[in-house]
N, C-alpha and C. Protein backbone atom coordinates (compact mmCIF):
# COMPACT_ATOMS: atom_id res chain seq x y z
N UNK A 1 95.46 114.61 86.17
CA UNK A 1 94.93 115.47 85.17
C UNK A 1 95.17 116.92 85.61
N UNK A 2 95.78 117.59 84.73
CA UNK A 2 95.98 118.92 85.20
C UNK A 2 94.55 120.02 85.15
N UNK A 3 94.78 120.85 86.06
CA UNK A 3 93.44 121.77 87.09
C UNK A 3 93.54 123.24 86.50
N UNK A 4 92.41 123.60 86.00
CA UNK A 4 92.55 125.15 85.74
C UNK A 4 92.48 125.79 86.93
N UNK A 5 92.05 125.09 88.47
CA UNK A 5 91.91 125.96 89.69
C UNK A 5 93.29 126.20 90.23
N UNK A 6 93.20 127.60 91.20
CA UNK A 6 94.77 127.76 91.42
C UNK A 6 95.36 126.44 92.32
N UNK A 7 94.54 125.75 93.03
CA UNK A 7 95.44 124.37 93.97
C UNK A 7 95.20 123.21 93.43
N UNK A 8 95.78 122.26 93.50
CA UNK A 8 95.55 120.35 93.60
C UNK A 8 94.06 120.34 94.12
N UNK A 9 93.42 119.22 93.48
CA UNK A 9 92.77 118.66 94.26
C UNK A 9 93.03 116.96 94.14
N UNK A 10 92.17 116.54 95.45
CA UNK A 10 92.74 115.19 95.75
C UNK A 10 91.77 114.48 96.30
N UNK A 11 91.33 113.14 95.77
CA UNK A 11 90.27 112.06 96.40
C UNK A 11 91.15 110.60 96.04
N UNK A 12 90.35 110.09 96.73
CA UNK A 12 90.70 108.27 97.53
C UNK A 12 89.50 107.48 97.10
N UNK A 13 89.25 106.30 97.06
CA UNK A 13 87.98 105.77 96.96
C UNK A 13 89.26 104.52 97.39
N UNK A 14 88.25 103.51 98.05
CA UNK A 14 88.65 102.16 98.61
C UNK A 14 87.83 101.41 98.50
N UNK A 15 87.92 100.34 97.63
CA UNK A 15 87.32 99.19 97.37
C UNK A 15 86.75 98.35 98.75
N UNK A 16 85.20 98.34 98.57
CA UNK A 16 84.52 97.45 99.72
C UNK A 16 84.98 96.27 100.25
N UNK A 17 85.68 95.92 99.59
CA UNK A 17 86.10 93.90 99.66
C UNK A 17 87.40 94.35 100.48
N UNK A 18 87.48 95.47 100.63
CA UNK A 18 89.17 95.74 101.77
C UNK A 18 88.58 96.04 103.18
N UNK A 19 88.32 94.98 103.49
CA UNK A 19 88.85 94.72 105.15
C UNK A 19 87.13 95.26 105.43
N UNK A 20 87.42 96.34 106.97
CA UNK A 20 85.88 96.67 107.30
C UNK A 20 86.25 98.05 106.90
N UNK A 21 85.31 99.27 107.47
CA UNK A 21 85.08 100.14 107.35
C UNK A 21 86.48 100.93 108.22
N UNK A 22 86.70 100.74 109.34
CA UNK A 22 87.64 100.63 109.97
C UNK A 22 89.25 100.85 108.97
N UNK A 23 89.76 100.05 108.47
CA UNK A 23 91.10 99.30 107.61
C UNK A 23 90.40 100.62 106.30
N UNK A 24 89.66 100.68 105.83
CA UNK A 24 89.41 101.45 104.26
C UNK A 24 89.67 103.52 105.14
N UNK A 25 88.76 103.27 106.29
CA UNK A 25 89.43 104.69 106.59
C UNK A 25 90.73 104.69 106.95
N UNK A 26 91.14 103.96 107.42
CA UNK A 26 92.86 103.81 107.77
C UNK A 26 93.67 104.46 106.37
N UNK A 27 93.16 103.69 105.55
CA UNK A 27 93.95 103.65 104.56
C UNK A 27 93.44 104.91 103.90
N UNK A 28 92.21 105.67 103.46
CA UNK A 28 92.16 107.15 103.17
C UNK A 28 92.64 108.41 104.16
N UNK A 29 92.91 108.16 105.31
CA UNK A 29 93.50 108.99 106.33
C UNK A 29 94.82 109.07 105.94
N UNK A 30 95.44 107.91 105.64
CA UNK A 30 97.01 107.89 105.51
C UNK A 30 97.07 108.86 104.08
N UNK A 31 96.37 108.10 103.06
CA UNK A 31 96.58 108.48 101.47
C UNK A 31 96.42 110.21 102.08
N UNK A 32 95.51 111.07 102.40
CA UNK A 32 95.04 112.17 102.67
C UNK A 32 96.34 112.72 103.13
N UNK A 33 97.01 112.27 104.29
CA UNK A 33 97.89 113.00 104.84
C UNK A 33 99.28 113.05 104.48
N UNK A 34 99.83 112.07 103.24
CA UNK A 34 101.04 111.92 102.56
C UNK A 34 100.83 113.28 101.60
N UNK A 35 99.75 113.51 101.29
CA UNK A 35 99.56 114.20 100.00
C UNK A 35 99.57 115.94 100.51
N UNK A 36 98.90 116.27 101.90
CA UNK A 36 98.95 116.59 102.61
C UNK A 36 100.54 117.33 102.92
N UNK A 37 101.10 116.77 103.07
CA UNK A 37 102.55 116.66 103.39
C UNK A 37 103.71 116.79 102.24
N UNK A 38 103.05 116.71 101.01
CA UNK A 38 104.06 116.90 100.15
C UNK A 38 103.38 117.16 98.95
N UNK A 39 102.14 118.10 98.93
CA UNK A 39 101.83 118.65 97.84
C UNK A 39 102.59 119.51 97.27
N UNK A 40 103.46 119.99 97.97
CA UNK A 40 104.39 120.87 97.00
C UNK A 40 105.26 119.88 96.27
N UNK A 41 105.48 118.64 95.54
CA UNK A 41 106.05 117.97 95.10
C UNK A 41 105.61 118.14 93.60
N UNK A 42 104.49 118.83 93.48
CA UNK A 42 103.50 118.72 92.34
C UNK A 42 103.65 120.30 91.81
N UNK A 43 104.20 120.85 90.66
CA UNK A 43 104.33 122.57 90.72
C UNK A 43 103.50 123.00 90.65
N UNK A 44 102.25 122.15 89.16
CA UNK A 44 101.23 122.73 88.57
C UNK A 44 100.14 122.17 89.48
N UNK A 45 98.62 122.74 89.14
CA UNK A 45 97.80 122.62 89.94
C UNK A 45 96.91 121.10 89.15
N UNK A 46 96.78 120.43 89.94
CA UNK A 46 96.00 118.63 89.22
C UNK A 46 95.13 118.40 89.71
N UNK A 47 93.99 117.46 89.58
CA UNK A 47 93.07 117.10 90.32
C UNK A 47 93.59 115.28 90.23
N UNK A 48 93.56 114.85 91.54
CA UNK A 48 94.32 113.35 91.53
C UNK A 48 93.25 112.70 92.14
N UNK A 49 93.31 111.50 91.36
CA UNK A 49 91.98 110.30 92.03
C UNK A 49 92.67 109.30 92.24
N UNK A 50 92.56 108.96 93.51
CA UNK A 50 93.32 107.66 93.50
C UNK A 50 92.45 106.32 93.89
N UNK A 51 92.03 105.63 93.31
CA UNK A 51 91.60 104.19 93.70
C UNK A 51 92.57 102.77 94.20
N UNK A 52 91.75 102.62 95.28
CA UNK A 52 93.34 101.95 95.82
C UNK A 52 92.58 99.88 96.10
N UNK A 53 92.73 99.46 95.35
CA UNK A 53 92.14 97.94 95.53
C UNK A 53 92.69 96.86 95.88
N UNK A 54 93.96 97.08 96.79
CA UNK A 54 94.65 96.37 98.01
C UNK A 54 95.03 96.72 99.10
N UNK A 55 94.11 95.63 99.88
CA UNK A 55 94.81 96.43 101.34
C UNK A 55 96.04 96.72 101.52
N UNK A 56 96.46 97.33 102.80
CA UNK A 56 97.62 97.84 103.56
C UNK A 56 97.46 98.09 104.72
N UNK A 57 98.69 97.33 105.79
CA UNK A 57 98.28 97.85 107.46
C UNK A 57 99.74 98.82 107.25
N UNK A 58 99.57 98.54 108.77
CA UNK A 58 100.99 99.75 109.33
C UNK A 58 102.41 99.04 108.88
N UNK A 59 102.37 97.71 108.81
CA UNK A 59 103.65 97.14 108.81
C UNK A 59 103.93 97.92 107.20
N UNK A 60 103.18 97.65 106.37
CA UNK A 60 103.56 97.98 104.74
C UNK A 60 103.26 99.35 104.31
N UNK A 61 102.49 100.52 105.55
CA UNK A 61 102.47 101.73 105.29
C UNK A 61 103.54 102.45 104.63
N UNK A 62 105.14 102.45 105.54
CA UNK A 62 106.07 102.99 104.48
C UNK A 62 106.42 102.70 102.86
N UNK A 63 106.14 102.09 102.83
CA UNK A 63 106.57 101.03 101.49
C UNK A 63 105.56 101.96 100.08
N UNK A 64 104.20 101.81 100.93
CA UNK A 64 103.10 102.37 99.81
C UNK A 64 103.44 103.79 99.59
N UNK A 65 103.79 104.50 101.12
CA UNK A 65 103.90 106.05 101.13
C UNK A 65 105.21 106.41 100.06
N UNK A 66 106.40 105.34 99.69
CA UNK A 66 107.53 105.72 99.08
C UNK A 66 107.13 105.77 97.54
N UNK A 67 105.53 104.63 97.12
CA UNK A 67 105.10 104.07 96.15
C UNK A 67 104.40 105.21 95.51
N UNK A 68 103.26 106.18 96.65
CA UNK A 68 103.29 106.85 96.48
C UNK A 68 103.73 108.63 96.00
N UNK A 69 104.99 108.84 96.89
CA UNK A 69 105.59 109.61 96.74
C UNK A 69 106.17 109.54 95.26
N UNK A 70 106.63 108.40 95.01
CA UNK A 70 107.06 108.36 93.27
C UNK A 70 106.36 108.47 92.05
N UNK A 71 104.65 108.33 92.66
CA UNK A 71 103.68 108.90 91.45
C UNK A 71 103.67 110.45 91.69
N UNK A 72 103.85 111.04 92.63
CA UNK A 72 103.86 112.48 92.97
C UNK A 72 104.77 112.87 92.13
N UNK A 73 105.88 112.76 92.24
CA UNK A 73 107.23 112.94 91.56
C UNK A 73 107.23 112.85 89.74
N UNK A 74 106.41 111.51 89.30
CA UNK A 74 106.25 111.38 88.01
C UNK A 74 105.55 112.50 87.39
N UNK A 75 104.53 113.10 87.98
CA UNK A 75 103.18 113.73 87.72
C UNK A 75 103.98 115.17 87.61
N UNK A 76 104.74 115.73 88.62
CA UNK A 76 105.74 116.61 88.00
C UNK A 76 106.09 116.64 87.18
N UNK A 77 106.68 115.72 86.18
CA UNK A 77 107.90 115.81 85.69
C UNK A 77 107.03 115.48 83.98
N UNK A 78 105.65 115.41 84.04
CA UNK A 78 104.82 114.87 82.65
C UNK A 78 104.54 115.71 81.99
């Protein structure tokens, strides 16, 4: 959703039934720091929510981060 503030903003929420407490921060640390890393992918300023209701370890981290990167990319281009 696009932001009348001048930057992005950005939240995570992780479904309880994923793993322990442990595995759900894993997985908002990662989401945090992709976005982190390539907010300039985005021109205009958005506020992004992401709800994420499957796990992911390290083996399938790249995979999500590429999954991710391509909603970044869409959200540009809308």
């Amino acid at each position: 959703m696009r932001s009348g503030r001048p930057h992005s903003r950005f939240a995570v929420s992780v479904n309880r039934k994923i793993g322990g407490a442990v595995q759900r921060n894993y997985i908002k640390r990662k989401m945090k720091e992709w976005f982190r890393l390539n907010k300039s992918l985005i021109e205009q300023p958005h506020d992004l929510w992401i709800s994420v209701k499957k796990p992911f370890g390290r083996e399938h981290a790249a995979r999500v981060e590429r999954l991710f990167l391509d909603a970044l990319v869409r959200i540009r281009y809308r």
